[in-house]
Protein backbone atom coordinates (compact mmCIF):
# COMPACT_ATOMS: atom_id res chain seq x y z
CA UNK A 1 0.00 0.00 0.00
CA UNK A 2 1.83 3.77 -1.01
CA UNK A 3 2.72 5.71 1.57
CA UNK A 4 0.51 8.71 2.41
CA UNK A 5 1.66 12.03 0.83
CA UNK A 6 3.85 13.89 2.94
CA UNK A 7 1.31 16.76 4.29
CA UNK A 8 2.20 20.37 3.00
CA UNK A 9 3.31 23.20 5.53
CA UNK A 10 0.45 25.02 6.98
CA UNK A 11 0.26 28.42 5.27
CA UNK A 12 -1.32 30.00 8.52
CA UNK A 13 2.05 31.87 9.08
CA UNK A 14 2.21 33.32 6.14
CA UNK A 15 -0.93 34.70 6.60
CA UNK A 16 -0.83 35.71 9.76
CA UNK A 17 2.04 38.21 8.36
CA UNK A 18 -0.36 39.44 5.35
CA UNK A 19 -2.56 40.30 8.03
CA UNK A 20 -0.13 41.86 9.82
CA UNK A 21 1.46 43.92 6.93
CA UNK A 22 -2.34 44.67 6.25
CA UNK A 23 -3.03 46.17 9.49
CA UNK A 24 -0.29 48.09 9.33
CA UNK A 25 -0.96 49.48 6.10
CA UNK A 26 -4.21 50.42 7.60
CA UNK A 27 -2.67 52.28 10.97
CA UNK A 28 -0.06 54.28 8.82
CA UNK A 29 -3.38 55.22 6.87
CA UNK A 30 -5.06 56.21 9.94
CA UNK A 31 -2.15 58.00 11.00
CA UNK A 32 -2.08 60.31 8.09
CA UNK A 33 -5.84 60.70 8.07
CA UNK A 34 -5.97 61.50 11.49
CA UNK A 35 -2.60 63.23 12.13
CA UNK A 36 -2.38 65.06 8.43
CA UNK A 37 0.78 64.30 7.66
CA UNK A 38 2.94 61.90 6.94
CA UNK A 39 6.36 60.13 8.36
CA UNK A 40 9.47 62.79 7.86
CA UNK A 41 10.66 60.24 6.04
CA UNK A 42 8.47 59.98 3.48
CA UNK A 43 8.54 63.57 2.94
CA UNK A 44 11.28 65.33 1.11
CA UNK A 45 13.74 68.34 1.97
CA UNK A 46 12.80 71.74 0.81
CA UNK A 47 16.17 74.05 0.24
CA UNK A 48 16.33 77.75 -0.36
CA UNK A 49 16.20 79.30 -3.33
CA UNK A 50 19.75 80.29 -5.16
CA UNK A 51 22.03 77.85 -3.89
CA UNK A 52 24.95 77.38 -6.89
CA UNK A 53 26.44 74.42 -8.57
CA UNK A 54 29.23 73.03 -7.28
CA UNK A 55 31.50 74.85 -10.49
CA UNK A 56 30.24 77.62 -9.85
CA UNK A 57 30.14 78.07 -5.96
CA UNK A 58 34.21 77.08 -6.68
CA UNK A 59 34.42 80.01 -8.99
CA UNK A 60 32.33 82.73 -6.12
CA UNK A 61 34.53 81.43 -3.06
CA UNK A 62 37.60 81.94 -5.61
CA UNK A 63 36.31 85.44 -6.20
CA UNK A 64 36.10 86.06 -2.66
CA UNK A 65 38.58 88.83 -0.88
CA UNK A 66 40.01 87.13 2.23
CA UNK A 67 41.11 89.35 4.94
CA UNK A 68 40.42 89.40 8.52
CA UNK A 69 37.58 90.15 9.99
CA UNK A 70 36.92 93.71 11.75
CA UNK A 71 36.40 93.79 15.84
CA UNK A 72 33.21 94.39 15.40
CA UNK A 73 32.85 97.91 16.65
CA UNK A 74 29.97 99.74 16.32
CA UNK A 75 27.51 96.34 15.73
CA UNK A 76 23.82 96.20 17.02
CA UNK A 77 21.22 93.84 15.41
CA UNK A 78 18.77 96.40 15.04
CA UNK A 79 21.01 97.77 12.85
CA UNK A 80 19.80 95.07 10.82
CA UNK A 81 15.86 95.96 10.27
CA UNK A 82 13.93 92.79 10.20
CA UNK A 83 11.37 91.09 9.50
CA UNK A 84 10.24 93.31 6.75
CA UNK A 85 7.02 93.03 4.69
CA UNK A 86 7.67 91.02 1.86
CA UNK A 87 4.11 90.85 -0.28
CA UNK A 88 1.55 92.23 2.12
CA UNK A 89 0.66 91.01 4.99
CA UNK A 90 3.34 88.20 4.98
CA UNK A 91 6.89 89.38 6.49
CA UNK A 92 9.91 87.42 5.40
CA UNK A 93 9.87 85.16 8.42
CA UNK A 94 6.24 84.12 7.27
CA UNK A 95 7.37 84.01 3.59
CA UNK A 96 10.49 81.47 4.34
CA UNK A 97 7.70 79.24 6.31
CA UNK A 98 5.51 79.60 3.09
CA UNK A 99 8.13 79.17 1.02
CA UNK A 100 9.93 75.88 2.67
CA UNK A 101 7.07 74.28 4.45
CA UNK A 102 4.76 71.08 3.12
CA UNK A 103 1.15 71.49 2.44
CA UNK A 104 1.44 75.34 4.91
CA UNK A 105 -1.72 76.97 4.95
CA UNK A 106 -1.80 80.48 6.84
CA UNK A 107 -4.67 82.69 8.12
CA UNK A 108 -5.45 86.27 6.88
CA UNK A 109 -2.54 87.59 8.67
CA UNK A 110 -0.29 85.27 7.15
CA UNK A 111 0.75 82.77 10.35
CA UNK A 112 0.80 79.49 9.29
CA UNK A 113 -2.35 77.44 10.74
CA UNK A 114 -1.26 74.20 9.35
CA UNK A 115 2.03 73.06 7.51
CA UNK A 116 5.15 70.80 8.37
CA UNK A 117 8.11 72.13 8.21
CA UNK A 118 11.98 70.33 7.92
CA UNK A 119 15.40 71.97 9.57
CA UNK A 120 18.33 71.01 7.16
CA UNK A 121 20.96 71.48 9.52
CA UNK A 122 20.07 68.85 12.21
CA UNK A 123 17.19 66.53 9.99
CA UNK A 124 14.37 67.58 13.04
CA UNK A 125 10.89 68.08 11.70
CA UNK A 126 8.17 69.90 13.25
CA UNK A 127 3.98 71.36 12.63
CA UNK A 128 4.97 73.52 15.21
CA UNK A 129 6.74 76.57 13.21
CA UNK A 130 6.81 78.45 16.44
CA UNK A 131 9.43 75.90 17.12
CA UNK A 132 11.86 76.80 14.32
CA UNK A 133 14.12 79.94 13.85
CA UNK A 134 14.79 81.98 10.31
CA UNK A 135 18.46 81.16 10.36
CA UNK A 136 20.75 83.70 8.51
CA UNK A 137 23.37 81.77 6.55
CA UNK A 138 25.65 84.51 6.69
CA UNK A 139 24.97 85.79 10.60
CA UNK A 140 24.31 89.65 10.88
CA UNK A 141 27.14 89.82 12.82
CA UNK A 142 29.31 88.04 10.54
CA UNK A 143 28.30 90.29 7.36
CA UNK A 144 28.78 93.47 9.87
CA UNK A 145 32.67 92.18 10.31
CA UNK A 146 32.99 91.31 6.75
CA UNK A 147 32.45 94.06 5.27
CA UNK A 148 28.69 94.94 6.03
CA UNK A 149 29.81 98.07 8.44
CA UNK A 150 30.13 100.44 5.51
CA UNK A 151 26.93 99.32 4.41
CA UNK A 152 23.45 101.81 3.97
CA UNK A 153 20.78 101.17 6.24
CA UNK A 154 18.90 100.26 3.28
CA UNK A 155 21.36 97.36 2.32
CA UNK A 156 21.16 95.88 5.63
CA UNK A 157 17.84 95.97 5.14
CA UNK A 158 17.92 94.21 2.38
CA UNK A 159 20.41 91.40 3.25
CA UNK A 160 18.38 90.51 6.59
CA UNK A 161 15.23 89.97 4.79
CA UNK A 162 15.91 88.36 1.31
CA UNK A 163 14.25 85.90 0.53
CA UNK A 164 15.33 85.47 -3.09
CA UNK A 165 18.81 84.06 -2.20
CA UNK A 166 20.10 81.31 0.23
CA UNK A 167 20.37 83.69 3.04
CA UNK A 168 17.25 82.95 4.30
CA UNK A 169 16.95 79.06 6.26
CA UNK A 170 14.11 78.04 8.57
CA UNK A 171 15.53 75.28 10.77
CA UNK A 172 15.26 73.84 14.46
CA UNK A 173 15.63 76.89 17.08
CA UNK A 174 18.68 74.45 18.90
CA UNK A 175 20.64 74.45 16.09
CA UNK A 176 19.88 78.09 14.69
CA UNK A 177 21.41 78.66 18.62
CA UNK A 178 24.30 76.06 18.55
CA UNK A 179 25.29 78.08 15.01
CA UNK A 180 25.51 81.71 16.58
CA UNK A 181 27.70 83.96 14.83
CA UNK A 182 30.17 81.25 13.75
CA UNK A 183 31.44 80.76 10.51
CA UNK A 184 31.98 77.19 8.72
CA UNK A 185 36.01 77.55 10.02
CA UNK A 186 33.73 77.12 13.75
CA UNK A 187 30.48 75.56 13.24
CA UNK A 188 29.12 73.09 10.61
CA UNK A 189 25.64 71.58 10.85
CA UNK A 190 25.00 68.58 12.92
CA UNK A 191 23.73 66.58 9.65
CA UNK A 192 26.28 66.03 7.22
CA UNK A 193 25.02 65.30 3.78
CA UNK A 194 23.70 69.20 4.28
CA UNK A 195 27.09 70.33 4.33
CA UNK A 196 27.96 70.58 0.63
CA UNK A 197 24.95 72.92 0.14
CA UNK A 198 26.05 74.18 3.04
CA UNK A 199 28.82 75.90 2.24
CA UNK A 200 27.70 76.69 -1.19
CA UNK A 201 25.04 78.93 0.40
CA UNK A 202 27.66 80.39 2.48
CA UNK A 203 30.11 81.61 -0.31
CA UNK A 204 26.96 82.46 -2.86
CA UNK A 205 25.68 84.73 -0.16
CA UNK A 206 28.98 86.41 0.45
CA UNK A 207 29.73 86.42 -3.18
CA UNK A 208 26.35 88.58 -3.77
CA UNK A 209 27.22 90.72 -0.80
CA UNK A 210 30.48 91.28 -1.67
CA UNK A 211 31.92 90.26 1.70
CA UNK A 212 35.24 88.95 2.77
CA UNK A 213 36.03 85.47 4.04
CA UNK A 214 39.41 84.68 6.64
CA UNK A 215 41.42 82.31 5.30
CA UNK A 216 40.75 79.92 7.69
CA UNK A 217 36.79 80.57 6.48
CA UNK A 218 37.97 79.77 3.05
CA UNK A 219 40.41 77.16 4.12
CA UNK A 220 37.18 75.19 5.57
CA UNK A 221 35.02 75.79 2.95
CA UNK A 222 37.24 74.44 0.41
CA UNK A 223 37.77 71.50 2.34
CA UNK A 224 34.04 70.16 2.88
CA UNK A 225 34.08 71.45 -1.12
CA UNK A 226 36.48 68.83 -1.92
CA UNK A 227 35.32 66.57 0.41
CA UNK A 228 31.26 66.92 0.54
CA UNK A 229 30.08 68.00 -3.27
């Protein structure tokens, strides 16, 4: 008499996982439904306007006059005027959050009611913008050293609020703070695969401003050049 056929593996595991990748599915789903939005890391980076090619960030910081920086005599922020109206009623703090943000809707007055927003320099994410700061790549400080000093009211002006260059970065108020006044020779952002763009910010902003760099500013930024982009 044959022997009885070998009995085939019970396929209850297998879907026990379907189930479970189901359910899932369905809890991510509910997540974004109830939530409204989704996991940072399904979501993708939003960089400033402006930033250069690699070539040509090469060819600014090559441009650039390097001298030492001033002792700052004379510096206040408010020497600085910001934030400005942009396009009435939104300043350029609200216009950065407008302009960066995911899916940012704002109210009359132009405060964001809804939105997600990411920092580039340390990866955080946030739908909290009152938890982010409008970084200046180039500091205030920094710019008033470098050249900025002999500047018009109306230029300062000017390079605190635009918004039409990579000056202008709204990231995580920790690392706008850990940052300061320092230059990339000091301080470089926590996350590194920001750092090529980084730097090219830096130099295209000083290359439209017509500020200096120190050479161990330049030094720096031609080493995470080489090294990053």
């Amino acid at each position: 008499m044959p022997a009885s056929p070998t009995p085939s593996p019970s396929p209850r595991p297998r879907a026990r996982e379907t189930a479970l990748g189901a359910l899932s599915a369905v809890a991510a789903a509910v997540l974004v439904a109830v939530l409204g939005w989704a996991a940072p890391a399904q979501a993708h980076h939003v960089l400033p306007p402006g930033i250069p090619s690699t070539s040509a960030a090469q060819s600014q910081l090559d441009g650039l006059t390097v001298r030492a920086k001033n002792n700052g005599a004379g510096y206040d922020r408010s020497l600085f005027p910001h934030w400005v109206v942009i396009s009435s009623p939104c300043d350029a703090r609200e216009t950065v959050l407008r302009r960066d943000g995911h899916t940012v809707h704002v109210d009359g007055s132009c405060q964001p009611t809804s939105g997600r927003w990411s920092s580039e320099y340390d990866g955080v994410w946030t739908d909290q913008p009152s938890s982010f700061d409008i970084d200046h790549m180039v500091p205030l400080y920094d710019a008033w050293r470098s050249g900025a000093h002999t500047w018009s009211a109306a230029q300062r002006r000017s390079f605190a609020n635009d918004v039409s260059s990579p000056q202008l970065w709204a990231v995580s108020a920790s690392s706008n703070r850990s940052k300061g006044d320092r230059d990339p020779s000091a301080w470089m952002p926590p996350r590194t695969a920001i750092h090529c763009d980084y730097v090219k910010a830096w130099v295209n902003v000083k290359h439209r401003y017509n500020l200096s760099v120190t050479s161990a500013e330049k030094a720096s930024i031609q080493g995470t050049i080489n090294a990053r982009c």
